[in-house]
PDB file of N, CA and C in Angstrom:
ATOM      1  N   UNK A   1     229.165 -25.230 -79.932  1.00  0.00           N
ATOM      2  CA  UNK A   1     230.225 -24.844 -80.824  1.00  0.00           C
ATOM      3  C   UNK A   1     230.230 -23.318 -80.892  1.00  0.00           C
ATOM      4  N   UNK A   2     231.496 -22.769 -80.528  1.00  0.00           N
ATOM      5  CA  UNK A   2     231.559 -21.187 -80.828  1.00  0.00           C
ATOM      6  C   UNK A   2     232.123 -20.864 -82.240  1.00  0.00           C
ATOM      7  N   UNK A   3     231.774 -20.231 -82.992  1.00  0.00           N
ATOM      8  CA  UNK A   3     232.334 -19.815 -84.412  1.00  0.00           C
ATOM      9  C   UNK A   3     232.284 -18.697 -84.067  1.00  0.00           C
ATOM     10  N   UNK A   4     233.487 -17.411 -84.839  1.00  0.00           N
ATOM     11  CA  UNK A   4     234.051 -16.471 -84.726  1.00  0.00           C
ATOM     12  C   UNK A   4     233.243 -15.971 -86.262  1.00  0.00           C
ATOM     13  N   UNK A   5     232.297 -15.218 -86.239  1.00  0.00           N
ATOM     14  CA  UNK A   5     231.436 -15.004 -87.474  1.00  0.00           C
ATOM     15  C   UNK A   5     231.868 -14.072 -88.053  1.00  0.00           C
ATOM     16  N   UNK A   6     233.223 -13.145 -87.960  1.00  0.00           N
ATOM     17  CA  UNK A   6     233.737 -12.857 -89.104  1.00  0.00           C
ATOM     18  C   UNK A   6     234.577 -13.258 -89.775  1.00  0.00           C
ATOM     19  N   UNK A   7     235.321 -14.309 -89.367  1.00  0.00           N
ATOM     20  CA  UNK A   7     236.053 -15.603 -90.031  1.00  0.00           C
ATOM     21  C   UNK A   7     235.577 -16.712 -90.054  1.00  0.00           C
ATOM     22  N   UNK A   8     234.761 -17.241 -89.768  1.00  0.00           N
ATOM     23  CA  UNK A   8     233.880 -18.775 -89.777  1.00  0.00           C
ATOM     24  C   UNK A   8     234.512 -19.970 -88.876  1.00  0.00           C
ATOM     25  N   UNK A   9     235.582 -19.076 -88.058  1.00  0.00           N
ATOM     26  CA  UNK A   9     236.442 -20.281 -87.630  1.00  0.00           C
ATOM     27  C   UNK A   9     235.769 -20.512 -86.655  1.00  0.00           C
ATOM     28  N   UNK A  10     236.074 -22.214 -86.209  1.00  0.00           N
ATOM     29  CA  UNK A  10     235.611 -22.600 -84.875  1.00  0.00           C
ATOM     30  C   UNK A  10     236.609 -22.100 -83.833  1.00  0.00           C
ATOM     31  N   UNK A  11     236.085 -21.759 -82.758  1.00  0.00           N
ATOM     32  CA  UNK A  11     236.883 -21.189 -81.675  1.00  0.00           C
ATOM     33  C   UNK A  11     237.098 -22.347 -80.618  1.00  0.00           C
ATOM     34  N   UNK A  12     235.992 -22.908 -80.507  1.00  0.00           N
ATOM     35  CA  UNK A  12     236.082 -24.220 -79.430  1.00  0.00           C
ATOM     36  C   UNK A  12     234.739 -24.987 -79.499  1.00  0.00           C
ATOM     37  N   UNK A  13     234.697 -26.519 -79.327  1.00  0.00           N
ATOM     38  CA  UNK A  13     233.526 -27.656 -79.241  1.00  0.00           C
ATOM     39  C   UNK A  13     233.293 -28.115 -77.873  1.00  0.00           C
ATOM     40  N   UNK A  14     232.238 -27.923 -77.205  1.00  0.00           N
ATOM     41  CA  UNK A  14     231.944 -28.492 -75.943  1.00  0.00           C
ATOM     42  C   UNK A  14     230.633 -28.689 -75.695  1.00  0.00           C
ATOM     43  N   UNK A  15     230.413 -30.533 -75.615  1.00  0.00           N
ATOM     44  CA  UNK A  15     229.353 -30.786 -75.333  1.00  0.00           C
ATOM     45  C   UNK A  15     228.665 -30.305 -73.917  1.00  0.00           C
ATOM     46  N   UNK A  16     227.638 -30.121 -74.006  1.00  0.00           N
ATOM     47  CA  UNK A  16     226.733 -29.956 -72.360  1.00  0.00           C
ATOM     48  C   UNK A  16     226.075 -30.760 -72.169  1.00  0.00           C
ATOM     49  N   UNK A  17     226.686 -30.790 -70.629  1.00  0.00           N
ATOM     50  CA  UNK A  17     225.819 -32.146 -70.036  1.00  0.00           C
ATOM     51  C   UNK A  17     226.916 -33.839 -70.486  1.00  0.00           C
ATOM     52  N   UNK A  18     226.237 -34.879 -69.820  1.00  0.00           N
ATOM     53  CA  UNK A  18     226.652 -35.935 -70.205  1.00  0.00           C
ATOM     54  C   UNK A  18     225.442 -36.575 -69.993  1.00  0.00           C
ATOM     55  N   UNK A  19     224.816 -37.660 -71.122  1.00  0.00           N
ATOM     56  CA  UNK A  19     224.153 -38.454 -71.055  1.00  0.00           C
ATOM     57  C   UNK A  19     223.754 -39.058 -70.196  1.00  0.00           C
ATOM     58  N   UNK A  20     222.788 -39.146 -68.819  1.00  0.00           N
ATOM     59  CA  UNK A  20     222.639 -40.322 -67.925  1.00  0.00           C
ATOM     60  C   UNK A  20     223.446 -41.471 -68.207  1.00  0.00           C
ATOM     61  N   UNK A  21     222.381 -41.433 -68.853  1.00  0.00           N
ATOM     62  CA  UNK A  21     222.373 -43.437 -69.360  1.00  0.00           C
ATOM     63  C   UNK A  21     224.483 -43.732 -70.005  1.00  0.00           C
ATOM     64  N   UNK A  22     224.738 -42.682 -70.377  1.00  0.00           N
ATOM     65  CA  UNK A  22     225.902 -43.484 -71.111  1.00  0.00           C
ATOM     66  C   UNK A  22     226.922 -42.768 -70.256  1.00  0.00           C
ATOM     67  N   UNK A  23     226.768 -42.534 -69.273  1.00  0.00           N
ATOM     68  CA  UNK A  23     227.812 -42.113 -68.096  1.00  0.00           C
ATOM     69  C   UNK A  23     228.852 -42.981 -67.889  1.00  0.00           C
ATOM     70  N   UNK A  24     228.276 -44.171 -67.653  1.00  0.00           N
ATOM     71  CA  UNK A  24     229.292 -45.651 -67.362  1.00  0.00           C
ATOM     72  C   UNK A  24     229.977 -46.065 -68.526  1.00  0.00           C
ATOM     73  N   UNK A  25     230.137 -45.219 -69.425  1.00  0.00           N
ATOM     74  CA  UNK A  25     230.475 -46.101 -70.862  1.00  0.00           C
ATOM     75  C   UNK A  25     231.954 -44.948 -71.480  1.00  0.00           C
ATOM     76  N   UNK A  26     232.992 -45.026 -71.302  1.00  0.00           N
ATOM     77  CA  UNK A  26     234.212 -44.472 -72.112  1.00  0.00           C
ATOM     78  C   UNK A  26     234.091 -44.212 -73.275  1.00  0.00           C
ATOM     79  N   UNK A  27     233.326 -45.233 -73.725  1.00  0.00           N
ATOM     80  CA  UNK A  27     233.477 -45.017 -75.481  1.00  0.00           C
ATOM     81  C   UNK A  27     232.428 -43.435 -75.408  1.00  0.00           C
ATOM     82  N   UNK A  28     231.181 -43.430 -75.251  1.00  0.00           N
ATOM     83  CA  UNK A  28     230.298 -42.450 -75.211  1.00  0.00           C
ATOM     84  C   UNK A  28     230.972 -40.883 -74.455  1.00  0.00           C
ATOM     85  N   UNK A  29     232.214 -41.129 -74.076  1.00  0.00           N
ATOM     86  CA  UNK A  29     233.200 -40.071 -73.540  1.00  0.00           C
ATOM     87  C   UNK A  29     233.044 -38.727 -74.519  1.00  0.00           C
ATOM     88  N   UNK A  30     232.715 -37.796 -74.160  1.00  0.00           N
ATOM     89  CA  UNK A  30     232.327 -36.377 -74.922  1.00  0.00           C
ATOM     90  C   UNK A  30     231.087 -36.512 -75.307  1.00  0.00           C
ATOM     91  N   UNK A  31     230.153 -37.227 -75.216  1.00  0.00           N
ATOM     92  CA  UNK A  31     228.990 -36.920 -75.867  1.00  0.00           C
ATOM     93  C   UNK A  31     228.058 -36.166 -74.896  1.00  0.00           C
ATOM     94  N   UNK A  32     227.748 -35.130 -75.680  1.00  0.00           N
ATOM     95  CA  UNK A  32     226.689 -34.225 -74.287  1.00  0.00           C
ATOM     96  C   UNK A  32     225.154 -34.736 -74.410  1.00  0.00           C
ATOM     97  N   UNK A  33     224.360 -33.630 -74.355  1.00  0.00           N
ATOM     98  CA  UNK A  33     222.587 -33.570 -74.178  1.00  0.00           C
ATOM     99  C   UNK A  33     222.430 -32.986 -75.242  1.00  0.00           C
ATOM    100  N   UNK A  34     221.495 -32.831 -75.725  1.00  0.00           N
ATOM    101  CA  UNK A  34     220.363 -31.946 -76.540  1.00  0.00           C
ATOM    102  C   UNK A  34     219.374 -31.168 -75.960  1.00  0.00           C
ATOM    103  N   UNK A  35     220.145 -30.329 -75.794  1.00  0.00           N
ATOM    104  CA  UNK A  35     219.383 -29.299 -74.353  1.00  0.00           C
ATOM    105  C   UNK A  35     218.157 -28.410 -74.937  1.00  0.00           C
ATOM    106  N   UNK A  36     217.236 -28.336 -74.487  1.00  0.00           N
ATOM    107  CA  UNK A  36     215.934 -27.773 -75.240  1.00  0.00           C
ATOM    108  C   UNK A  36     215.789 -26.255 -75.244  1.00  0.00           C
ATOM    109  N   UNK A  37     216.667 -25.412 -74.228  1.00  0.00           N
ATOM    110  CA  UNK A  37     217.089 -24.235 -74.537  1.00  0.00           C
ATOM    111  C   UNK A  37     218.163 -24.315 -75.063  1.00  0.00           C
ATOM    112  N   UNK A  38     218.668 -23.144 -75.827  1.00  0.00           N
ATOM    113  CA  UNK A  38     219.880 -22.538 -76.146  1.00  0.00           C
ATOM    114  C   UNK A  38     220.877 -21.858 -74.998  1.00  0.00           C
ATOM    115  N   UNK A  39     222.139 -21.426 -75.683  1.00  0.00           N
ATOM    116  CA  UNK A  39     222.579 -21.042 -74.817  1.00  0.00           C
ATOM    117  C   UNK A  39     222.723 -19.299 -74.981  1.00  0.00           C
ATOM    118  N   UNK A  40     223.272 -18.860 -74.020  1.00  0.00           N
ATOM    119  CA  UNK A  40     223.557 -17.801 -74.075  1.00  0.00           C
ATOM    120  C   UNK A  40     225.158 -17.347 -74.268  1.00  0.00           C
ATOM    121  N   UNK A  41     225.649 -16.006 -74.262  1.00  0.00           N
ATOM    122  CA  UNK A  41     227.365 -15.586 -74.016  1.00  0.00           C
ATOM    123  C   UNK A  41     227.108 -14.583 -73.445  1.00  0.00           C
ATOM    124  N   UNK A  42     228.211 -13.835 -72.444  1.00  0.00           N
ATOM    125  CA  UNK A  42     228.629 -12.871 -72.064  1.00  0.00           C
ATOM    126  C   UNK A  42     229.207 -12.085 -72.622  1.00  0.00           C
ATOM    127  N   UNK A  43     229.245 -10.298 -72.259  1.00  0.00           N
ATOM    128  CA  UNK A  43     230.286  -9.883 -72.971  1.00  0.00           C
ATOM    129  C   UNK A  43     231.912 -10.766 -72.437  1.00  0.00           C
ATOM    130  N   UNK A  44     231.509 -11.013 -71.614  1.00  0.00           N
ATOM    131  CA  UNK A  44     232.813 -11.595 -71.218  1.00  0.00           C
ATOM    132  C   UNK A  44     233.544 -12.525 -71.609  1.00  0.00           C
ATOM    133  N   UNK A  45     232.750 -13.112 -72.967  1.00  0.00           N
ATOM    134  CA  UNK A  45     232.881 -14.391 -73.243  1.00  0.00           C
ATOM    135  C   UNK A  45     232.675 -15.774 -72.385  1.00  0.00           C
ATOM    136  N   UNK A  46     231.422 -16.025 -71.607  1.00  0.00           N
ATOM    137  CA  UNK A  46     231.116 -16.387 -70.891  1.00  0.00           C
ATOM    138  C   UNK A  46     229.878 -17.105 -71.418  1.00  0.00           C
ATOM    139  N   UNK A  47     229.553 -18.762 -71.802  1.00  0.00           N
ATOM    140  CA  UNK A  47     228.624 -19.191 -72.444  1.00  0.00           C
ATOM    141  C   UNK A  47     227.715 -19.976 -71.390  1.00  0.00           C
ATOM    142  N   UNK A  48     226.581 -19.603 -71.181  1.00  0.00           N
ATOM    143  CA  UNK A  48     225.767 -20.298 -70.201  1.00  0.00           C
ATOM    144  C   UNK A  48     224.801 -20.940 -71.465  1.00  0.00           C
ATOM    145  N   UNK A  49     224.589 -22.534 -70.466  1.00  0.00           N
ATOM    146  CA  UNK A  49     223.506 -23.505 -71.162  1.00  0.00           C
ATOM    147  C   UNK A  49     222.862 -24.433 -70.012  1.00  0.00           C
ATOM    148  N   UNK A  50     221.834 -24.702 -70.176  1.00  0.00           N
ATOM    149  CA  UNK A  50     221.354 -25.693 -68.931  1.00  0.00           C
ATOM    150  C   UNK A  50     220.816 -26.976 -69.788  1.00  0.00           C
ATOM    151  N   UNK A  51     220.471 -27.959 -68.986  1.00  0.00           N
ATOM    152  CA  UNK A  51     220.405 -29.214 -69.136  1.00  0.00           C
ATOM    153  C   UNK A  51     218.730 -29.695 -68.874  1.00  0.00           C
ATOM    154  N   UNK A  52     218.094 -30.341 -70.027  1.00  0.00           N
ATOM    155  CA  UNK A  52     216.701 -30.626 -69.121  1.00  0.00           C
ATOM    156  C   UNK A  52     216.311 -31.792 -68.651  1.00  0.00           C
ATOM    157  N   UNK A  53     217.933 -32.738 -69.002  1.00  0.00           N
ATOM    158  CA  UNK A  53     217.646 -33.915 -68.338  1.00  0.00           C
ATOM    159  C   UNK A  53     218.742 -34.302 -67.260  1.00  0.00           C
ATOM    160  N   UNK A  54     219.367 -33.442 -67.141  1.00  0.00           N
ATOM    161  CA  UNK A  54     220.385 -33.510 -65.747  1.00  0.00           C
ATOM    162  C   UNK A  54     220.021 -32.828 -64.871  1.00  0.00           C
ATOM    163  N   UNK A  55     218.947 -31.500 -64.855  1.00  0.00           N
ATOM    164  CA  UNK A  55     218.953 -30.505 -64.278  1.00  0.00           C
ATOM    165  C   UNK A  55     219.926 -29.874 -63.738  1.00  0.00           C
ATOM    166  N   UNK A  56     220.745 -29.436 -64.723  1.00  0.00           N
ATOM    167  CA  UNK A  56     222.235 -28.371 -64.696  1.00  0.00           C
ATOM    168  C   UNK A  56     222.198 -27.438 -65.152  1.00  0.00           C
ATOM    169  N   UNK A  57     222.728 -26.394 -64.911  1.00  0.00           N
ATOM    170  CA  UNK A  57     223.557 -24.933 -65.606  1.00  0.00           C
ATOM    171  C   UNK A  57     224.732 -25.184 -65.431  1.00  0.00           C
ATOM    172  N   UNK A  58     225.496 -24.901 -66.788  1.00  0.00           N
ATOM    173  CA  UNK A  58     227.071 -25.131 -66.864  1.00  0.00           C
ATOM    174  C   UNK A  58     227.395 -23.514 -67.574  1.00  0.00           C
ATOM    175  N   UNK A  59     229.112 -23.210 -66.786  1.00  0.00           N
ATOM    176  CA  UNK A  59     229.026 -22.036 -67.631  1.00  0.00           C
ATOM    177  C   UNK A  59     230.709 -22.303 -68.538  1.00  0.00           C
ATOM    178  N   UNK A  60     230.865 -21.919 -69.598  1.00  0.00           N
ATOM    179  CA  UNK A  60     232.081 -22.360 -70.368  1.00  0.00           C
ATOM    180  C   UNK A  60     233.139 -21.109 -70.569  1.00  0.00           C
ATOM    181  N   UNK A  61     234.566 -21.088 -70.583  1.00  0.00           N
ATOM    182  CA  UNK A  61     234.882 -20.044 -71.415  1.00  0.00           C
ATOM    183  C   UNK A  61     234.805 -20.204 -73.148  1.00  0.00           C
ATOM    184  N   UNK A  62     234.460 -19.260 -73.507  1.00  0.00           N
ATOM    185  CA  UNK A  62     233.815 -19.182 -75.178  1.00  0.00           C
ATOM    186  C   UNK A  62     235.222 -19.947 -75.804  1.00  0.00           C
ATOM    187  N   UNK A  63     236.278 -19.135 -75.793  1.00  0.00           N
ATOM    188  CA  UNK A  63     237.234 -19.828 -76.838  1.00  0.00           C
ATOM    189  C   UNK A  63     237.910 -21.233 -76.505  1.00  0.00           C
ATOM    190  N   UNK A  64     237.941 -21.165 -75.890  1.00  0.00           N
ATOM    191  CA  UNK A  64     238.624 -22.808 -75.161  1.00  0.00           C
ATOM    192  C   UNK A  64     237.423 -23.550 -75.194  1.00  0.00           C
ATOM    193  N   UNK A  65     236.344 -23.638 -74.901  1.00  0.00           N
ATOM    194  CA  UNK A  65     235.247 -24.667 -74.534  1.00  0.00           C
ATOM    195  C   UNK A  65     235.586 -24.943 -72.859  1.00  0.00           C
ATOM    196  N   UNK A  66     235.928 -24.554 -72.111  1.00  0.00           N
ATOM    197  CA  UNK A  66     236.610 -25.195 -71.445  1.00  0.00           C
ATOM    198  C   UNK A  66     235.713 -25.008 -69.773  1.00  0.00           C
ATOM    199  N   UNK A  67     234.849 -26.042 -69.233  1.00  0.00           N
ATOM    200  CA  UNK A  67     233.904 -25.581 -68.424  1.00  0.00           C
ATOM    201  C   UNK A  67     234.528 -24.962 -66.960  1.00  0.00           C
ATOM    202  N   UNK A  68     234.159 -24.105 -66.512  1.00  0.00           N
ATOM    203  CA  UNK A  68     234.254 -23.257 -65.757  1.00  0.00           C
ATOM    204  C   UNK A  68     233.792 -23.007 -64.563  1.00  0.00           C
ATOM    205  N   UNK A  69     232.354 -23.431 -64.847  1.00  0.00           N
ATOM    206  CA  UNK A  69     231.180 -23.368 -63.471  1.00  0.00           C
ATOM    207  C   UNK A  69     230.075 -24.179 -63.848  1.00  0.00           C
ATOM    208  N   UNK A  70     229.734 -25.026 -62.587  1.00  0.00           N
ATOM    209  CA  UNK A  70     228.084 -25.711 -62.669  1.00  0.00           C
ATOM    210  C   UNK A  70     227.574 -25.909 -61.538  1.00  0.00           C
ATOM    211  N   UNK A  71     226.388 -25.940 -61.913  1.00  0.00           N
ATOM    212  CA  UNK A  71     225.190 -25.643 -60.738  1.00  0.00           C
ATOM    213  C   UNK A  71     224.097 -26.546 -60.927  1.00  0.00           C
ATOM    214  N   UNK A  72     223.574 -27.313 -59.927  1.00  0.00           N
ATOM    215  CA  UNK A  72     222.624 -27.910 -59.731  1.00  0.00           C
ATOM    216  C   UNK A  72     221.254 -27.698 -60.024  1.00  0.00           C
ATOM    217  N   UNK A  73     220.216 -27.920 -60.373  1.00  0.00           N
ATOM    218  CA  UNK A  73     218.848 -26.881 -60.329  1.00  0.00           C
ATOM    219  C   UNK A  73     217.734 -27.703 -59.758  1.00  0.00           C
ATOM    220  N   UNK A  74     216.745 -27.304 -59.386  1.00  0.00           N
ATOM    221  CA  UNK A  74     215.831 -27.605 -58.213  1.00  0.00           C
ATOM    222  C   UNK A  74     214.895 -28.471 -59.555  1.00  0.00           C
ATOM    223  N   UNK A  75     215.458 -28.381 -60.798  1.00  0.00           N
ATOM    224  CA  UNK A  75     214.177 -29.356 -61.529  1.00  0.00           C
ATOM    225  C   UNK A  75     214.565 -29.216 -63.041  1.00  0.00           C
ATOM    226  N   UNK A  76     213.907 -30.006 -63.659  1.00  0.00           N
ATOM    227  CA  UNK A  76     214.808 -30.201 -65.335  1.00  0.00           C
ATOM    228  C   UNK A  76     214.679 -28.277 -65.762  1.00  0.00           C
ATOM    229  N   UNK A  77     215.917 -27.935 -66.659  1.00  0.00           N
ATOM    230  CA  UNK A  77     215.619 -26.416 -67.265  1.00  0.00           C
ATOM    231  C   UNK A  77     215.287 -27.023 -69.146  1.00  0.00           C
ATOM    232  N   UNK A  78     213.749 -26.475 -69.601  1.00  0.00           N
ATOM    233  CA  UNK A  78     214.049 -26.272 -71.173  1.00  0.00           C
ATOM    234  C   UNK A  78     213.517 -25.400 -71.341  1.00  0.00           C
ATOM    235  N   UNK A  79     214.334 -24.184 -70.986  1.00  0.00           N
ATOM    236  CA  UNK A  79     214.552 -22.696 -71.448  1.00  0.00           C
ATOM    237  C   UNK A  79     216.090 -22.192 -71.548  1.00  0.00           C
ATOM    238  N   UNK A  80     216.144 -21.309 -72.246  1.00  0.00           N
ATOM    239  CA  UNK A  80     217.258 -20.131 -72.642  1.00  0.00           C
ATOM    240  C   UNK A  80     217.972 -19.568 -71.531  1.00  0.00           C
ATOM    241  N   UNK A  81     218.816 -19.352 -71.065  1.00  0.00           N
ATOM    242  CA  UNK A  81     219.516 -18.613 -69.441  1.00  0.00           C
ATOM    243  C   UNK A  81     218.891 -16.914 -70.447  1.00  0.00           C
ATOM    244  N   UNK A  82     218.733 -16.075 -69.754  1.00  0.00           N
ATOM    245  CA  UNK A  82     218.884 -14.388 -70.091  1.00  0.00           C
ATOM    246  C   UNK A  82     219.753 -14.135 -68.732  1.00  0.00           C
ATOM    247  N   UNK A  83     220.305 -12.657 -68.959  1.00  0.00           N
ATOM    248  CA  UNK A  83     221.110 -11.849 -68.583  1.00  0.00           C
ATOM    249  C   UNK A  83     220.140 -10.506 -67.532  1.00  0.00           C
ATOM    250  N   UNK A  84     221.064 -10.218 -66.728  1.00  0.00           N
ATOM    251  CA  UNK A  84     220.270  -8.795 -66.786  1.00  0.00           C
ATOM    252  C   UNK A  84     221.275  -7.733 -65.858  1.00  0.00           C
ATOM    253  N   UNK A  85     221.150  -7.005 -65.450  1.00  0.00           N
ATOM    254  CA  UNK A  85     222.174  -6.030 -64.721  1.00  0.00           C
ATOM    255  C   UNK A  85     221.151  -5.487 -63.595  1.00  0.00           C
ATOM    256  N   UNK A  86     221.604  -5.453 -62.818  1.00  0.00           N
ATOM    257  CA  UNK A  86     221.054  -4.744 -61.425  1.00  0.00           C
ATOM    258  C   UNK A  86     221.895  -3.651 -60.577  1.00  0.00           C
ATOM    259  N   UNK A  87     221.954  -2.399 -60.742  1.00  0.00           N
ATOM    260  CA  UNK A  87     223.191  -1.885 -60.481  1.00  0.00           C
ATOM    261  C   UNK A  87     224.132  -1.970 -61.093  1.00  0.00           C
ATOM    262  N   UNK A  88     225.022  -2.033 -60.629  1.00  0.00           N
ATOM    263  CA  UNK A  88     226.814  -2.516 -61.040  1.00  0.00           C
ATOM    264  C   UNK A  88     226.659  -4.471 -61.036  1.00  0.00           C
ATOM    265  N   UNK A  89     225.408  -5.017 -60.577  1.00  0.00           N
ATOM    266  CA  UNK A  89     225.991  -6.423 -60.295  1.00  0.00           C
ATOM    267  C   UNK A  89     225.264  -7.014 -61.913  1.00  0.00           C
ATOM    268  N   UNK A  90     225.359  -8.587 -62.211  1.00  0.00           N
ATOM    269  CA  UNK A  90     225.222  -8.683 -63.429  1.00  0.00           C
ATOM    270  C   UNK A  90     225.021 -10.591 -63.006  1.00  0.00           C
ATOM    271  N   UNK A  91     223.701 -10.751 -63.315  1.00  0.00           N
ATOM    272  CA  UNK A  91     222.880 -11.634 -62.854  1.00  0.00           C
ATOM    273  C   UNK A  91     222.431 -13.095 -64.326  1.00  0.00           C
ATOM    274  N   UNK A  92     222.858 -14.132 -64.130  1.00  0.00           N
ATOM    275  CA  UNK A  92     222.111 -14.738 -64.945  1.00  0.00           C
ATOM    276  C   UNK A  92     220.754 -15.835 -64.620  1.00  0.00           C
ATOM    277  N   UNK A  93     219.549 -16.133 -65.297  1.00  0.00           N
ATOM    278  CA  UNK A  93     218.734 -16.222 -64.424  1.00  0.00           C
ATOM    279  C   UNK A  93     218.059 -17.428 -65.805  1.00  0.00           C
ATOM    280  N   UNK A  94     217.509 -18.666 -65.022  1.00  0.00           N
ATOM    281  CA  UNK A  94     216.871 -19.902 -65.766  1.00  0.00           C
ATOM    282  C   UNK A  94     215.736 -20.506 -65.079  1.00  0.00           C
ATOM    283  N   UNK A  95     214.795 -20.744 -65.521  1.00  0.00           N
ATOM    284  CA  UNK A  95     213.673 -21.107 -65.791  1.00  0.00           C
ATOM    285  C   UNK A  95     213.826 -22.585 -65.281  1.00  0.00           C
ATOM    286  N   UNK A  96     213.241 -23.433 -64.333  1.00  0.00           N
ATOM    287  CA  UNK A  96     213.512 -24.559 -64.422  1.00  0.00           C
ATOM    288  C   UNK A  96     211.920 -25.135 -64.049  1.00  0.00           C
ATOM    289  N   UNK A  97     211.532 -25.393 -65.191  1.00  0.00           N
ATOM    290  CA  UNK A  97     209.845 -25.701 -64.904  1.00  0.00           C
ATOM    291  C   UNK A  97     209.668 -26.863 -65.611  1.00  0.00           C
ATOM    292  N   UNK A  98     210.630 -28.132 -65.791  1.00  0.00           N
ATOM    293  CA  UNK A  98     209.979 -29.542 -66.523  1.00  0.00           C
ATOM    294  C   UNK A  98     209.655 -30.526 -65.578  1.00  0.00           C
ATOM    295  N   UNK A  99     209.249 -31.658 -66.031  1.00  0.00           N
ATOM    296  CA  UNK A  99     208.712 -32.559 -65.551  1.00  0.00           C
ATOM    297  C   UNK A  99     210.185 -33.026 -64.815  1.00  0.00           C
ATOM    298  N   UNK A 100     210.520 -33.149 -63.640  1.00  0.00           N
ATOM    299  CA  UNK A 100     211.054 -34.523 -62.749  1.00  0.00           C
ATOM    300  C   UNK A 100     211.235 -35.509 -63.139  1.00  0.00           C
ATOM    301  N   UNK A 101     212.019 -36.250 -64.056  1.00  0.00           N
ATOM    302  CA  UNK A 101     211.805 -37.657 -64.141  1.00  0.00           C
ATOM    303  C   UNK A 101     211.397 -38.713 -63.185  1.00  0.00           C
ATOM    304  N   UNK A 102     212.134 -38.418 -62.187  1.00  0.00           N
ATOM    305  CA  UNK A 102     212.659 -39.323 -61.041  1.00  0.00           C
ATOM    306  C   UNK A 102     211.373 -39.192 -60.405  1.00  0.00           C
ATOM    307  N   UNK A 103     210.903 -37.724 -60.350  1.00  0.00           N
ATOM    308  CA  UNK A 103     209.280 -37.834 -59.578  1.00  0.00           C
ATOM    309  C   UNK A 103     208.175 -37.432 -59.930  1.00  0.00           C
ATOM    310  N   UNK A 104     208.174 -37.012 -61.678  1.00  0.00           N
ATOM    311  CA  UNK A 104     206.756 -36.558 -62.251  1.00  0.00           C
ATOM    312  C   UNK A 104     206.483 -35.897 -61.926  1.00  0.00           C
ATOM    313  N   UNK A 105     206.751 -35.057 -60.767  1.00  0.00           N
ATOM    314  CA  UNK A 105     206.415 -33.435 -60.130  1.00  0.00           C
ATOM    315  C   UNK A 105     206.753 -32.444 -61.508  1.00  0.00           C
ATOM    316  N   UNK A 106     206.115 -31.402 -61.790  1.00  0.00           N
ATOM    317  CA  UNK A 106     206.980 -30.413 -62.846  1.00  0.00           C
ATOM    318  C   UNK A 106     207.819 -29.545 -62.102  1.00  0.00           C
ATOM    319  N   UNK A 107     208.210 -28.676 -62.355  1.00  0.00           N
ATOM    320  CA  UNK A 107     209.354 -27.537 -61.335  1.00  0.00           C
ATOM    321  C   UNK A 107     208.076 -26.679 -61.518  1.00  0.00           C
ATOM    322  N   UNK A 108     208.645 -25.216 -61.008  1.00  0.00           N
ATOM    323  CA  UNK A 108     207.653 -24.354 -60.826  1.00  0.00           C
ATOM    324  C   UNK A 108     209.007 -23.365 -60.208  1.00  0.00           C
ATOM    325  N   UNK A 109     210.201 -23.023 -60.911  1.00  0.00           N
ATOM    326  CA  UNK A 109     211.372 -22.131 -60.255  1.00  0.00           C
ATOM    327  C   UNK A 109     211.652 -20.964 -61.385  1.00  0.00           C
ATOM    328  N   UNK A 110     212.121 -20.278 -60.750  1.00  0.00           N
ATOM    329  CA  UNK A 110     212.948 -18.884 -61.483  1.00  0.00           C
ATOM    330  C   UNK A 110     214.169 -18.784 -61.036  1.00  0.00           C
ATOM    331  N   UNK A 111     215.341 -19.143 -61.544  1.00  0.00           N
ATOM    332  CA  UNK A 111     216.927 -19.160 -60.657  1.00  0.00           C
ATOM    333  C   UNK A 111     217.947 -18.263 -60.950  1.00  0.00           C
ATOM    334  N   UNK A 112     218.126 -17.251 -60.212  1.00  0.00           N
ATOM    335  CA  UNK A 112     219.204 -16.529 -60.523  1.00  0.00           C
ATOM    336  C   UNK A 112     220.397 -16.790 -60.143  1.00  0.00           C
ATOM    337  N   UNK A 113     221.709 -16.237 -60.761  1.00  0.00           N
ATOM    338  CA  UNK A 113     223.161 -16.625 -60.242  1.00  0.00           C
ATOM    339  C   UNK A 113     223.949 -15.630 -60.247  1.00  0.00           C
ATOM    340  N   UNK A 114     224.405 -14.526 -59.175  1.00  0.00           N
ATOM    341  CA  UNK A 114     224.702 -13.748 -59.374  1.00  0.00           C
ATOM    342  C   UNK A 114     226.682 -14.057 -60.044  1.00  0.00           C
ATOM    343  N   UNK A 115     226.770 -13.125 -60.765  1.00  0.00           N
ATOM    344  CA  UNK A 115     228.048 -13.297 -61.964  1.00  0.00           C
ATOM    345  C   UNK A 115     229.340 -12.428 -60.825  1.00  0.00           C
ATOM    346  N   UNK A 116     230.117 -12.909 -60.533  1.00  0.00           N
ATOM    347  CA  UNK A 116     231.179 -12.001 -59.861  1.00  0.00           C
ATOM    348  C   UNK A 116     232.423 -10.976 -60.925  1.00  0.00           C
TER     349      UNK A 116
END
């Protein structure tokens, strides 16, 4: 949920992620994850969040909710995306170190995405 914190208004609602398990089910339609990091924003208005049971990064525009970009990840993420600048280029970068469901392996990654 984005709120505009000098008016309290909501700007836009968008779940992240979709449930495994309730994928096959319409009624469960909008319900996201409970993602164990937070998310981040851009100045750009640009909201990154990852998933620790889909192993996703999704990126949203802030006022619409409205998803934009997603990316796969080499293993569950429950960490925070950070930011950083390198030059002129402008990088976002996630942690993907949980347990595998599917194979009990943990991750062991650092993932950057460079921002165009």
């Amino acid at each position: 949920m984005a709120i505009d914190l000098a008016t309290g208004e909501i700007l836009s609602e968008q779940p992240v992620g979709v449930v495994p398990e309730l994928e096959d089910h319409p009624e469960a339609s909008g319900w996201g994850t409970i993602p164990a990091g937070g998310p981040i924003v851009t100045k750009s208005g640009v909201v990154f969040a990852a998933t620790d049971d889909q192993a996703k990064m999704f990126a949203y525009e802030l006022t619409s909710g409205e998803e934009i970009w997603a990316a796969n990840l080499p293993a569950p993420a429950q960490a925070t995306p950070m930011t950083y600048m390198s030059g002129d280029q402008q990088f976002v970068v996630i942690t993907a170190g949980a347990e595998d469901p599917t194979t009990g392996k943990p991750g062991d990654y650092v993932i950057a995405f460079s921002l165009q």
